[in-house]
N, C-alpha and C. Protein backbone atom coordinates (compact mmCIF):
# COMPACT_ATOMS: atom_id res chain seq x y z
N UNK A 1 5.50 -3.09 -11.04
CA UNK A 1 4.98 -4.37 -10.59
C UNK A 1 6.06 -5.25 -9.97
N UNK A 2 7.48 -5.18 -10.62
CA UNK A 2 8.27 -5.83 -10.00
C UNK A 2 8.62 -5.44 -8.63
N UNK A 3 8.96 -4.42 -8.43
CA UNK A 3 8.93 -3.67 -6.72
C UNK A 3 8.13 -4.43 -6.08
N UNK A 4 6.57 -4.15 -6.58
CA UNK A 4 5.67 -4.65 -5.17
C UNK A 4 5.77 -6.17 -4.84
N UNK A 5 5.96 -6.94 -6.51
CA UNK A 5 6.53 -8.53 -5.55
C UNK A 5 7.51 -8.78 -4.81
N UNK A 6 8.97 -8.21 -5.02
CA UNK A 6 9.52 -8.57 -4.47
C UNK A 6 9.52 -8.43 -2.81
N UNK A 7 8.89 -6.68 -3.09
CA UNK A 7 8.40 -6.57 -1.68
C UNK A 7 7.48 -7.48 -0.97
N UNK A 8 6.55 -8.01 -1.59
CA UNK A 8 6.02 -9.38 -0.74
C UNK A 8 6.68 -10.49 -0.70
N UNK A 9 7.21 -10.85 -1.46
CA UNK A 9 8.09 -11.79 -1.43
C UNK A 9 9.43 -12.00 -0.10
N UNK A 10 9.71 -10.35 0.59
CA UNK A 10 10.47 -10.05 1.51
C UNK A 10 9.67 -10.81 2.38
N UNK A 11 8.71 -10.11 2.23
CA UNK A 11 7.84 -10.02 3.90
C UNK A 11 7.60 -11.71 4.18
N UNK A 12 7.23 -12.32 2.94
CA UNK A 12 6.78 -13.74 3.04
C UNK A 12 7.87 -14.47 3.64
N UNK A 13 9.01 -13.83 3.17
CA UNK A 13 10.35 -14.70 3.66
C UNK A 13 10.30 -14.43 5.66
N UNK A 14 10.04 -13.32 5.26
CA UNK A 14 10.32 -13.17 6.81
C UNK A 14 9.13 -13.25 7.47
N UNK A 15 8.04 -13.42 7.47
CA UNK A 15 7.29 -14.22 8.23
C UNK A 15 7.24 -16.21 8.11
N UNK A 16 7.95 -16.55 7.42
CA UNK A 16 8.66 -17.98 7.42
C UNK A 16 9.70 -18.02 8.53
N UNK A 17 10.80 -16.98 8.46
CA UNK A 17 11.62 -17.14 8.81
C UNK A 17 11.17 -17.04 10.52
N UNK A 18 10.38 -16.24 10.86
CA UNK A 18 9.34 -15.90 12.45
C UNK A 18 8.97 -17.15 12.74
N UNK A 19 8.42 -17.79 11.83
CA UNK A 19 7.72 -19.04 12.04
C UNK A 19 8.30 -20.07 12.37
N UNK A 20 9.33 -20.45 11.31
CA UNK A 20 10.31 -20.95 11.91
C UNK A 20 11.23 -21.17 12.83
N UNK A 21 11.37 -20.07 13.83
CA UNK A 21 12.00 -20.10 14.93
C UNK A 21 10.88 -20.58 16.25
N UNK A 22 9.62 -19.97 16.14
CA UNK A 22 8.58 -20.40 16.70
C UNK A 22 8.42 -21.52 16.61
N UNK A 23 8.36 -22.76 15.72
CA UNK A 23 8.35 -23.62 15.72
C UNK A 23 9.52 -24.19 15.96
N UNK A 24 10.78 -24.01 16.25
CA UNK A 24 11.39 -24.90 16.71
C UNK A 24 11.86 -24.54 18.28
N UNK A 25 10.80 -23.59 18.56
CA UNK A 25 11.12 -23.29 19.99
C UNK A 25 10.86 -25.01 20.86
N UNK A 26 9.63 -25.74 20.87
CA UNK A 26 9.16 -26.70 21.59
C UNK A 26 9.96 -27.78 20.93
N UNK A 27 10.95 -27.80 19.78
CA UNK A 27 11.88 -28.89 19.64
C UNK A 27 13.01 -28.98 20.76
N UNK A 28 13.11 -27.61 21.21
CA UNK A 28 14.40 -27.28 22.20
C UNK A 28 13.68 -28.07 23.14
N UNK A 29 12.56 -27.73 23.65
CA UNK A 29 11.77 -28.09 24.81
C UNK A 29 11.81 -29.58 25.17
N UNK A 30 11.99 -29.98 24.37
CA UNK A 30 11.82 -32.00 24.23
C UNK A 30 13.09 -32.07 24.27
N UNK A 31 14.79 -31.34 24.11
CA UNK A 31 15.59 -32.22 23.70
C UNK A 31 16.32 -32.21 25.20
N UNK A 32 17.02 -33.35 25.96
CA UNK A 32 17.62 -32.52 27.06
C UNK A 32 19.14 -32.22 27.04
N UNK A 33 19.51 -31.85 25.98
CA UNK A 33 21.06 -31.50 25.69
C UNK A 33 20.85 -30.03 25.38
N UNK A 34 21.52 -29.24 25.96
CA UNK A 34 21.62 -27.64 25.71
C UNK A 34 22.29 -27.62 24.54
N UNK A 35 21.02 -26.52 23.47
CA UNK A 35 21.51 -26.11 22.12
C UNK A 35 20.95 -24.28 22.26
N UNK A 36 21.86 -24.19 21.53
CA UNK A 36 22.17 -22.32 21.20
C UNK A 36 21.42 -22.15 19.81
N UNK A 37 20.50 -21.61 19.60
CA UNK A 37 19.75 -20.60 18.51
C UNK A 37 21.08 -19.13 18.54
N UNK A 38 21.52 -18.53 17.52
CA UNK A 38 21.96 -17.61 17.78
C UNK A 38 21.73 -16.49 16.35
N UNK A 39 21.88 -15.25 16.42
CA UNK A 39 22.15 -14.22 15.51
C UNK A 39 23.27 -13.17 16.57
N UNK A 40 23.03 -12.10 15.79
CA UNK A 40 23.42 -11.09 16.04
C UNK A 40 22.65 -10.18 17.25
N UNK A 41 21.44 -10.39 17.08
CA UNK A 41 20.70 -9.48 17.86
C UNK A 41 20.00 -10.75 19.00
N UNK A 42 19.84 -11.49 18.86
CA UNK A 42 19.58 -12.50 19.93
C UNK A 42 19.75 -13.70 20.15
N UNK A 43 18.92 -14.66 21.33
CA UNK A 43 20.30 -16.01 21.05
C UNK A 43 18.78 -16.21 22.07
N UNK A 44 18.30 -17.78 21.40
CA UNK A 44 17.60 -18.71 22.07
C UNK A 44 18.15 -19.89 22.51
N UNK A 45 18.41 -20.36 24.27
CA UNK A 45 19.14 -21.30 24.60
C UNK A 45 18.05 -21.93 25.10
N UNK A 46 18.62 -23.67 24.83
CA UNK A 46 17.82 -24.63 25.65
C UNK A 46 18.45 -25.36 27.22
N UNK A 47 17.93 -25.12 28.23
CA UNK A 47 18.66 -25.73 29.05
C UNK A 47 17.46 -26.61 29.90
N UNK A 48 18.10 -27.26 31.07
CA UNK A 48 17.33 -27.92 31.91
C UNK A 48 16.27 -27.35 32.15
N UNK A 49 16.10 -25.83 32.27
CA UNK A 49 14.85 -24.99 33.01
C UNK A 49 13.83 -24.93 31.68
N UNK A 50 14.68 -25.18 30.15
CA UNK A 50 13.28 -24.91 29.31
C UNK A 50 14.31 -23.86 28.54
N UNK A 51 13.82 -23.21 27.68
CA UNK A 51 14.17 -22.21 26.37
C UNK A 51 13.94 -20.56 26.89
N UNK A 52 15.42 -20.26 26.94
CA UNK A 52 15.16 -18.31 27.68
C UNK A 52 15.95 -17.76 26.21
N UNK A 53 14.94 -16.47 26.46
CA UNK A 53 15.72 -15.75 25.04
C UNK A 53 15.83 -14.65 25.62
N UNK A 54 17.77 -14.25 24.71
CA UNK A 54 18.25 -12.91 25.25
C UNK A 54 17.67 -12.18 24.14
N UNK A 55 18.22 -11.08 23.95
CA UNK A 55 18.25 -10.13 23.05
C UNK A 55 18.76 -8.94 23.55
N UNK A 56 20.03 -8.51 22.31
CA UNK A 56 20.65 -7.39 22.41
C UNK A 56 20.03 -6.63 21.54
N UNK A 57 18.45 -6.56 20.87
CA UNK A 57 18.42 -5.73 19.72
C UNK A 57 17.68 -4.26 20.18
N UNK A 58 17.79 -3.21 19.82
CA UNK A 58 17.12 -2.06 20.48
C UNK A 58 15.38 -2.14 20.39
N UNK A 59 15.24 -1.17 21.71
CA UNK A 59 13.80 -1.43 21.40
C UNK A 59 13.04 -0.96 20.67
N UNK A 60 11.84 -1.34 19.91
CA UNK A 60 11.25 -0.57 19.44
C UNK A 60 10.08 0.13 19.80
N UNK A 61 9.93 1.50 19.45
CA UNK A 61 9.41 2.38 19.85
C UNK A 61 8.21 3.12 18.65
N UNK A 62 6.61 2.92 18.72
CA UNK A 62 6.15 3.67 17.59
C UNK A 62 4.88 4.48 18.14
N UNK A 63 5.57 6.32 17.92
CA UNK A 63 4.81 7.22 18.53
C UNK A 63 3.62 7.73 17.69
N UNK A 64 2.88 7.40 17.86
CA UNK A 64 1.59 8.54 16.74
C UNK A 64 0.88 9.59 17.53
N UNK A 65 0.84 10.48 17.35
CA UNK A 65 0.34 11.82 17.70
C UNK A 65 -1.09 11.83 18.25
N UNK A 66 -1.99 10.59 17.93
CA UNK A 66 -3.30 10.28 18.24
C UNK A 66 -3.37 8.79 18.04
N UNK A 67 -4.21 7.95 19.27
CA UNK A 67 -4.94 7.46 18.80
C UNK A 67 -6.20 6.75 18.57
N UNK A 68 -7.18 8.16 17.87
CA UNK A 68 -8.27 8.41 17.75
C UNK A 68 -8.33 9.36 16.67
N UNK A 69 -8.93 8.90 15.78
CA UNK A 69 -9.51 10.33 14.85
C UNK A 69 -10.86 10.12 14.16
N UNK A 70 -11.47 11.29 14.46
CA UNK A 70 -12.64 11.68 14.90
C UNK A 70 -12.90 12.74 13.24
N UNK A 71 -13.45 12.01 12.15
CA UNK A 71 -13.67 12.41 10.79
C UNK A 71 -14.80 14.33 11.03
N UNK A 72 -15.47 13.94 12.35
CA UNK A 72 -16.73 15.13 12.13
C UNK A 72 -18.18 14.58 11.86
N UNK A 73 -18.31 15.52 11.17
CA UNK A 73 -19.51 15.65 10.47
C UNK A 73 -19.48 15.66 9.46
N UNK A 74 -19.99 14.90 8.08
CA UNK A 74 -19.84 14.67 6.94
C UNK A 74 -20.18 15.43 5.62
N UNK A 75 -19.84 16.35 4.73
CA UNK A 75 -20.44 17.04 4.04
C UNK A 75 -20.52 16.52 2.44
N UNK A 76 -20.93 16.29 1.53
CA UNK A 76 -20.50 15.76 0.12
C UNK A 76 -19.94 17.08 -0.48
N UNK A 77 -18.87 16.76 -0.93
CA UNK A 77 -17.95 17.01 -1.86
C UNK A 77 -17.13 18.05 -1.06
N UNK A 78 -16.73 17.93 0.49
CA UNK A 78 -16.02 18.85 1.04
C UNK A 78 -15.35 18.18 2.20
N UNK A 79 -14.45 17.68 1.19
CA UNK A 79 -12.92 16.82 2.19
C UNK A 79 -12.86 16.96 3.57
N UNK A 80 -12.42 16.15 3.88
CA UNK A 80 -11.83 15.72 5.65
C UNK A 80 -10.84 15.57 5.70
N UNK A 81 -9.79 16.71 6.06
CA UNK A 81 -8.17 16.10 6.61
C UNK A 81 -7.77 15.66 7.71
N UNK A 82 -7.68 14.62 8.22
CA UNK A 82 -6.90 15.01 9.78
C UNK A 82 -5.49 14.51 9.83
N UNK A 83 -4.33 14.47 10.55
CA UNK A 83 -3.34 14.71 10.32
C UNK A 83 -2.19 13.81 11.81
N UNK A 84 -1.79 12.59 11.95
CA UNK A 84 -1.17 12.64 12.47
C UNK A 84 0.28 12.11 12.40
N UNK A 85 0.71 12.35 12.96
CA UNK A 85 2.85 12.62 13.31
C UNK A 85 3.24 10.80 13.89
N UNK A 86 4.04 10.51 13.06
CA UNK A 86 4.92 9.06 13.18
C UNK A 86 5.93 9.08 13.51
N UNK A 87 6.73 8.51 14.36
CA UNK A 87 7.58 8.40 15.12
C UNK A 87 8.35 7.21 15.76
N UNK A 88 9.10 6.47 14.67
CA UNK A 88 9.76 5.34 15.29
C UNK A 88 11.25 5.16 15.82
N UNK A 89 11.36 4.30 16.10
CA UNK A 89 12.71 4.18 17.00
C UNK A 89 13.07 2.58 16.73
N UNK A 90 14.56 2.00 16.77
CA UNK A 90 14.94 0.71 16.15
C UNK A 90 13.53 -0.53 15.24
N UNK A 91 12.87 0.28 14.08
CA UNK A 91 12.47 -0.61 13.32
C UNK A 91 13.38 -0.22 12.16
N UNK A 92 12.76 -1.28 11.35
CA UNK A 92 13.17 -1.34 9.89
C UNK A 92 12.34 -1.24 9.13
N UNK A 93 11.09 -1.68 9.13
CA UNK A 93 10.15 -1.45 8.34
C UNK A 93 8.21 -0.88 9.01
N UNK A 94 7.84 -0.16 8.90
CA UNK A 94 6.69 -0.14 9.38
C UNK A 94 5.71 -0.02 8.00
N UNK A 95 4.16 -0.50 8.72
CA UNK A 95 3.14 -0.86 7.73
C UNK A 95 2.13 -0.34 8.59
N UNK A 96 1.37 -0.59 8.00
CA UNK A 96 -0.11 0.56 8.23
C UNK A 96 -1.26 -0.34 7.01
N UNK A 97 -2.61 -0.62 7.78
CA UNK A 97 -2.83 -1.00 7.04
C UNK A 97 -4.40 -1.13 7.61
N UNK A 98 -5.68 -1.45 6.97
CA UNK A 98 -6.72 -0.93 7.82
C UNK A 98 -7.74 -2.43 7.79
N UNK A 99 -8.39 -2.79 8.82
CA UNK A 99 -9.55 -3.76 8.97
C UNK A 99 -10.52 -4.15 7.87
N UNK A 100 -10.89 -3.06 7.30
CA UNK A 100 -11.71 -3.12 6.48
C UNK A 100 -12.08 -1.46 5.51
N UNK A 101 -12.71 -1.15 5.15
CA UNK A 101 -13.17 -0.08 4.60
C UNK A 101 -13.84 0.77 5.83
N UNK A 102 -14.00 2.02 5.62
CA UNK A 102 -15.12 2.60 6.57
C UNK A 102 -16.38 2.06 6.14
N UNK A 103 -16.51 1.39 7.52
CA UNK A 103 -17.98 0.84 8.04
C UNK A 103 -19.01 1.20 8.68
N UNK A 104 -20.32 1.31 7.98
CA UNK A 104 -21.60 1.48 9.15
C UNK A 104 -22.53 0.50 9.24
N UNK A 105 -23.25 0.16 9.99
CA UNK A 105 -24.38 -1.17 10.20
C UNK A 105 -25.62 0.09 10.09
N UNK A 106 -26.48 0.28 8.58
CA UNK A 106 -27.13 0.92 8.59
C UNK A 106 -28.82 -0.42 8.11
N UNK A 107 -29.96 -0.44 9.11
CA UNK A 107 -31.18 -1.06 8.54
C UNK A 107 -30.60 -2.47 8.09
N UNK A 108 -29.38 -3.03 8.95
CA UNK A 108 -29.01 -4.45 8.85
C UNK A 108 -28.39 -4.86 7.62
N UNK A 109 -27.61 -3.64 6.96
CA UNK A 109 -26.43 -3.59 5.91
C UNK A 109 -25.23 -2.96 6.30
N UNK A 110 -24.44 -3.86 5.69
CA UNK A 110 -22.89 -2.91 5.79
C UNK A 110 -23.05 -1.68 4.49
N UNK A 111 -22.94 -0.76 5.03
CA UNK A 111 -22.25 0.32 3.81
C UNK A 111 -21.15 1.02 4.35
N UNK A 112 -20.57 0.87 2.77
CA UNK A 112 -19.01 1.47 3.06
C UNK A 112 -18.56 2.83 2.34
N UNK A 113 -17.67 3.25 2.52
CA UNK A 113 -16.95 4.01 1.98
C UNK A 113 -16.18 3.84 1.51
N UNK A 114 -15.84 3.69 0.25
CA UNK A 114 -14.52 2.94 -0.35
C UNK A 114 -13.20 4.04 -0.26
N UNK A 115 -12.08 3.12 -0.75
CA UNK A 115 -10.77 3.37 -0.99
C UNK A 115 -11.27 4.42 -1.79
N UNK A 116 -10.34 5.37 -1.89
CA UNK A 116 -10.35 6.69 -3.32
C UNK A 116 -9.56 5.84 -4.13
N UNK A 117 -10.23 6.17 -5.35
CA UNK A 117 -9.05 5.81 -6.60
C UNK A 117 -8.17 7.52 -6.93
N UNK A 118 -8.71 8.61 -6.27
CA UNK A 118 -7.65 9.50 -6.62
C UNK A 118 -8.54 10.41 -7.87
N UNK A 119 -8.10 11.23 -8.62
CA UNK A 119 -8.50 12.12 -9.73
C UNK A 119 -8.04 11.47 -11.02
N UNK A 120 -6.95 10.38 -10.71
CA UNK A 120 -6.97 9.45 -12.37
C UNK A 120 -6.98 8.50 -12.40
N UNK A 121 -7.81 7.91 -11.03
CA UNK A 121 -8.78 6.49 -11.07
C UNK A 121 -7.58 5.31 -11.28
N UNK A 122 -6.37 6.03 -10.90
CA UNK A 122 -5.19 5.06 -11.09
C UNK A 122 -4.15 5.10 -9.82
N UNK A 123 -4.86 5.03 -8.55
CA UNK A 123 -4.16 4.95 -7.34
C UNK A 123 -4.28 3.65 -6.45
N UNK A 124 -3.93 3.37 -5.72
CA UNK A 124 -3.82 2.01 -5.40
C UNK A 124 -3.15 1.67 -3.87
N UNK A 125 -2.99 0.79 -3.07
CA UNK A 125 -2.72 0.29 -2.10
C UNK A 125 -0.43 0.90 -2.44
N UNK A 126 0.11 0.52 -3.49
CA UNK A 126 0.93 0.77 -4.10
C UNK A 126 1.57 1.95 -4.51
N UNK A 127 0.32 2.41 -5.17
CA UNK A 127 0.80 3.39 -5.98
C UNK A 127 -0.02 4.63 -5.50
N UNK A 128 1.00 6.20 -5.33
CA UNK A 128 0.35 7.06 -5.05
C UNK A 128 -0.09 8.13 -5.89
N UNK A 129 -1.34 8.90 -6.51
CA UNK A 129 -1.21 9.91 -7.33
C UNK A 129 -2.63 11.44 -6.99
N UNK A 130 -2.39 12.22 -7.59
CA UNK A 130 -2.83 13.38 -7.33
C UNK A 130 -4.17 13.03 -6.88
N UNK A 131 -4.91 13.39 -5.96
CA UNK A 131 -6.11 13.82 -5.73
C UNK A 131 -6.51 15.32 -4.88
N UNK A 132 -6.86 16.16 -5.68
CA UNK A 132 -7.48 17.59 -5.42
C UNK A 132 -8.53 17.78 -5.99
N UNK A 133 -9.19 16.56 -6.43
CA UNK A 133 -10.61 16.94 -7.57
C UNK A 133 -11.57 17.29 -6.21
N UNK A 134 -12.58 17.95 -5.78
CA UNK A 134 -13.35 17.79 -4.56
C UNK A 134 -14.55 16.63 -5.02
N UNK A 135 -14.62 16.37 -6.41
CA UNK A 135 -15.54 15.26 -7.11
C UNK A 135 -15.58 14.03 -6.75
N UNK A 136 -13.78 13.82 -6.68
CA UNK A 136 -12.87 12.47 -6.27
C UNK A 136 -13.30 12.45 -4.94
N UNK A 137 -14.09 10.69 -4.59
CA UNK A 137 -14.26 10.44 -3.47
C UNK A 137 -13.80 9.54 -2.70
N UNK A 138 -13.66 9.16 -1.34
CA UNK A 138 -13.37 7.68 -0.73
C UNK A 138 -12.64 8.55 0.46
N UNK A 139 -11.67 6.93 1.21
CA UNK A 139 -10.85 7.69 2.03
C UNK A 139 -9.35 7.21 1.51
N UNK A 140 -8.17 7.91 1.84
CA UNK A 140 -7.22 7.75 1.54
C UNK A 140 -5.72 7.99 2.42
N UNK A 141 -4.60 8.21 1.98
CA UNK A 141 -3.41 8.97 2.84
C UNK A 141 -2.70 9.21 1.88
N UNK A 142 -1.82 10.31 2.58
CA UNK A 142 -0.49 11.33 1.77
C UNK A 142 0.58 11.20 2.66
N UNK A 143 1.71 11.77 2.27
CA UNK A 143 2.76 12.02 3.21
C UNK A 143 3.09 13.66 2.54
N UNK A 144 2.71 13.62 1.56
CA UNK A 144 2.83 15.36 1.22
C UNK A 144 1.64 16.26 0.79
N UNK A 145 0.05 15.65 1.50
CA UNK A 145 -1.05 16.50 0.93
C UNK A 145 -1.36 16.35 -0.56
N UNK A 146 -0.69 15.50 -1.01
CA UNK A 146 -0.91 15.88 -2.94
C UNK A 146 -0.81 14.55 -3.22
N UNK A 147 -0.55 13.98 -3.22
CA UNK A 147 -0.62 12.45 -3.66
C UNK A 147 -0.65 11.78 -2.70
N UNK A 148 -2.20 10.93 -3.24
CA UNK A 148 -2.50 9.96 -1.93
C UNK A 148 -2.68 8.59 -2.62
N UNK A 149 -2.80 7.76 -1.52
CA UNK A 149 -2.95 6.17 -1.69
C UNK A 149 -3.97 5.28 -0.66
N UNK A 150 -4.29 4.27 -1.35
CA UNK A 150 -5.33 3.73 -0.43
C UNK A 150 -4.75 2.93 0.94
N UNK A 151 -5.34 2.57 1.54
CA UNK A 151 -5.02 1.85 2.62
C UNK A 151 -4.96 0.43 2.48
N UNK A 152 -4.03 -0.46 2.84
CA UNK A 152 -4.16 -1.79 2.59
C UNK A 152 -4.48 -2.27 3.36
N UNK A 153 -5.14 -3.17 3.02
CA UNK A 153 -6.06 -4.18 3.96
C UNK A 153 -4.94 -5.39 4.66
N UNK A 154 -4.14 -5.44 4.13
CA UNK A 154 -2.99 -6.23 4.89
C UNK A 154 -1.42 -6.01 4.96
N UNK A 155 -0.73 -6.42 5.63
CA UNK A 155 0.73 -5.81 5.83
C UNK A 155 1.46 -5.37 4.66
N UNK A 156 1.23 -5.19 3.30
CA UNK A 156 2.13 -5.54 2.06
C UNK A 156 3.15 -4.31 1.59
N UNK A 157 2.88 -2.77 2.31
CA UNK A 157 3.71 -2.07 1.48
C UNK A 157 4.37 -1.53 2.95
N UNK A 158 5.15 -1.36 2.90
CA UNK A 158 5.79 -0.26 4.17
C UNK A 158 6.08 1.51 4.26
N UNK A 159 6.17 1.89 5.10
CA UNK A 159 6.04 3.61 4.68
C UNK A 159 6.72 3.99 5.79
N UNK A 160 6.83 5.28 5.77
CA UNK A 160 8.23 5.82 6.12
C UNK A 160 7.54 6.86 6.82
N UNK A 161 7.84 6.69 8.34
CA UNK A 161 7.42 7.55 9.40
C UNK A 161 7.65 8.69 9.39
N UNK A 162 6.31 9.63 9.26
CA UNK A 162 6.54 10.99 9.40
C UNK A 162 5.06 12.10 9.50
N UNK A 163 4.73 12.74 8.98
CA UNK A 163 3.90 13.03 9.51
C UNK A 163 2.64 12.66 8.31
N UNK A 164 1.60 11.94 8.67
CA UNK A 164 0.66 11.19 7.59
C UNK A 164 -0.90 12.27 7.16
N UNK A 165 -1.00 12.14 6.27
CA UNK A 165 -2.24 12.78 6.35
C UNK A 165 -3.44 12.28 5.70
N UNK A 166 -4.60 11.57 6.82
CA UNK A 166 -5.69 11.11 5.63
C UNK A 166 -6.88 12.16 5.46
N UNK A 167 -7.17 11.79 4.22
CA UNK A 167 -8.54 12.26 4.02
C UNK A 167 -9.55 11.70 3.35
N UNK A 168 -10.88 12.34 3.79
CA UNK A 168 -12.23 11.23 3.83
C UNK A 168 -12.84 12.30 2.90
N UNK A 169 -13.83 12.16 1.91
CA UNK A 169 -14.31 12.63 1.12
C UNK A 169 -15.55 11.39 0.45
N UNK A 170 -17.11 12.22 1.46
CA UNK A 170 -18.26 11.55 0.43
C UNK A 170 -18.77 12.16 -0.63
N UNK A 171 -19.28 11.52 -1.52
CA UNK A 171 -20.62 12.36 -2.57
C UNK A 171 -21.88 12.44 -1.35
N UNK A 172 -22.69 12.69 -2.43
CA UNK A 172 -24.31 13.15 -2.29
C UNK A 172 -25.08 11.46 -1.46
N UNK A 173 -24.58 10.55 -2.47
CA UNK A 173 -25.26 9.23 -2.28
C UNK A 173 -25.14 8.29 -0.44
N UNK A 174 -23.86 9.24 -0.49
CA UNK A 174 -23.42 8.51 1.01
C UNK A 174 -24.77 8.27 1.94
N UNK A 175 -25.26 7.51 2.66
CA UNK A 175 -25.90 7.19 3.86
C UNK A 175 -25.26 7.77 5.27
N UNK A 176 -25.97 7.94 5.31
CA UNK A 176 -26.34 8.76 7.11
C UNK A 176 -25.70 8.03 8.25
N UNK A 177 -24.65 8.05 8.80
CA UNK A 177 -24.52 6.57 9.60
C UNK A 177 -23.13 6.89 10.39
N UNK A 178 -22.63 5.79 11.25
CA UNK A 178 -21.54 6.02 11.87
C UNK A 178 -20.55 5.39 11.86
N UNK A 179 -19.36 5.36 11.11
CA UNK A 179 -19.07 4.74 9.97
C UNK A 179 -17.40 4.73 10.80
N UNK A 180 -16.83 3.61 10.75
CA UNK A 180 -15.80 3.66 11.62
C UNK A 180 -14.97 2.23 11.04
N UNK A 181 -13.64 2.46 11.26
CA UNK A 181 -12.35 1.07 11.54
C UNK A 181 -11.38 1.47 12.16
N UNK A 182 -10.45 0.66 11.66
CA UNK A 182 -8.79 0.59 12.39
C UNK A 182 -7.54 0.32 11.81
N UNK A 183 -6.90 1.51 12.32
CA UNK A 183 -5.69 1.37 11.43
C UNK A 183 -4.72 0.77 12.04
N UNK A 184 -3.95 -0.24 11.52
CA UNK A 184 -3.17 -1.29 12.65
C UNK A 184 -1.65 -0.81 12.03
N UNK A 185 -1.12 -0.27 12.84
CA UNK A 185 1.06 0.31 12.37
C UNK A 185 1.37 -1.16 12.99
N UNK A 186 2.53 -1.92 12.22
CA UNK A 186 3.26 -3.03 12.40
C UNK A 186 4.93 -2.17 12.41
N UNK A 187 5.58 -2.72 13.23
CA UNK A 187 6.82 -2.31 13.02
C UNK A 187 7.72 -3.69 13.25
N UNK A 188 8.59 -3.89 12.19
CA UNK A 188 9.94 -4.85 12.18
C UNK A 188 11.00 -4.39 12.50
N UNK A 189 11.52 -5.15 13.64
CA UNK A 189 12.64 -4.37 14.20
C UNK A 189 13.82 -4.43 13.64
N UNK A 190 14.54 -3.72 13.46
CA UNK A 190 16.00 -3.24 12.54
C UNK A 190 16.77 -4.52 13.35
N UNK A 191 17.24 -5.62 12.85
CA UNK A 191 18.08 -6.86 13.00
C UNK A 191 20.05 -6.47 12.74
């Protein structure tokens, strides 16, 4: 538990710290004396023309192997893998994280497909653990086929580019329908 706060606690800092520079972009804008914003990797100057920003930091680059994936045709109790390849270049942290649950607009209801809790109902946005039960349902991801985790609904955990693998798994009860979201990769660039 301590990990995952502090890990939000990062991110919170540094979306303050984003914010903060954003907001004092239009202070530059009002002042007419040239002032220097600076780091290491870039430098916001104010001059007569208004606020130009350099940056020496590399670019970033994030490759996925698809993007589109296309679950099939749905069977109960007979998994869906599909599989694609991550590929970044000057970040520091990337996140992955999804809109909502799988969605269908079935007779003017949402039905979903939930998160898997996994085969010991103890997996989580956080935490990853075995699922091979074909019983165990929802959708999920691995980075090694054997232990998976749910998808977070917002930026909070980061993961380590490589090749991902989700899988979708209904019961019997599932509804008939066309059931779809989005998985949004964030990348922070290595400072």
């Amino acid at each position: 538990m301590i990990k995952i706060s502090l890990k939000r606690r990062r991110l919170a800092r540094l979306k303050w710290y984003l914010l903060l520079v954003i907001l004092s972009l239009p202070l530059f804008a009002q002042n007419a004396f040239a002032q220097t914003l600076k780091s290491s990797k870039f430098a916001i100057e104010q001059g007569v023309t208004g606020a130009r920003v350099q940056t020496t930091a590399t670019p970033i680059t994030i490759a996925l192997s698809t993007d589109f994936i296309d679950y099939g045709q749905l069977s109960p109790t007979n998994p869906i893998k599909r599989e694609i390849s991550i590929a970044t270049e000057g970040t520091d942290k990337l996140f992955v994280f999804q809109n909502h649950p799988l969605l269908a607009q079935i007779n003017a209801a949402n039905e979903i497909v939930p998160d898997t809790t996994c085969d010991s109902g103890g997996c989580t946005e956080f935490i990853s653990t075995t699922w091979i039960n074909p019983f165990t349902f929802g959708l999920g991801f691995s980075f090694d086929d054997r232990s998976y985790q749910q998808f977070a609904d917002t930026p909070t955990a980061s993961i380590t580019p490589r090749k991902m693998t989700i899988k979708l798994n209904v019961n019997q009860t599932q509804k008939l329908g066309s059931y779809t979201h989005t998985l949004t990769f964030w990348a922070i660039p290595r400072l």
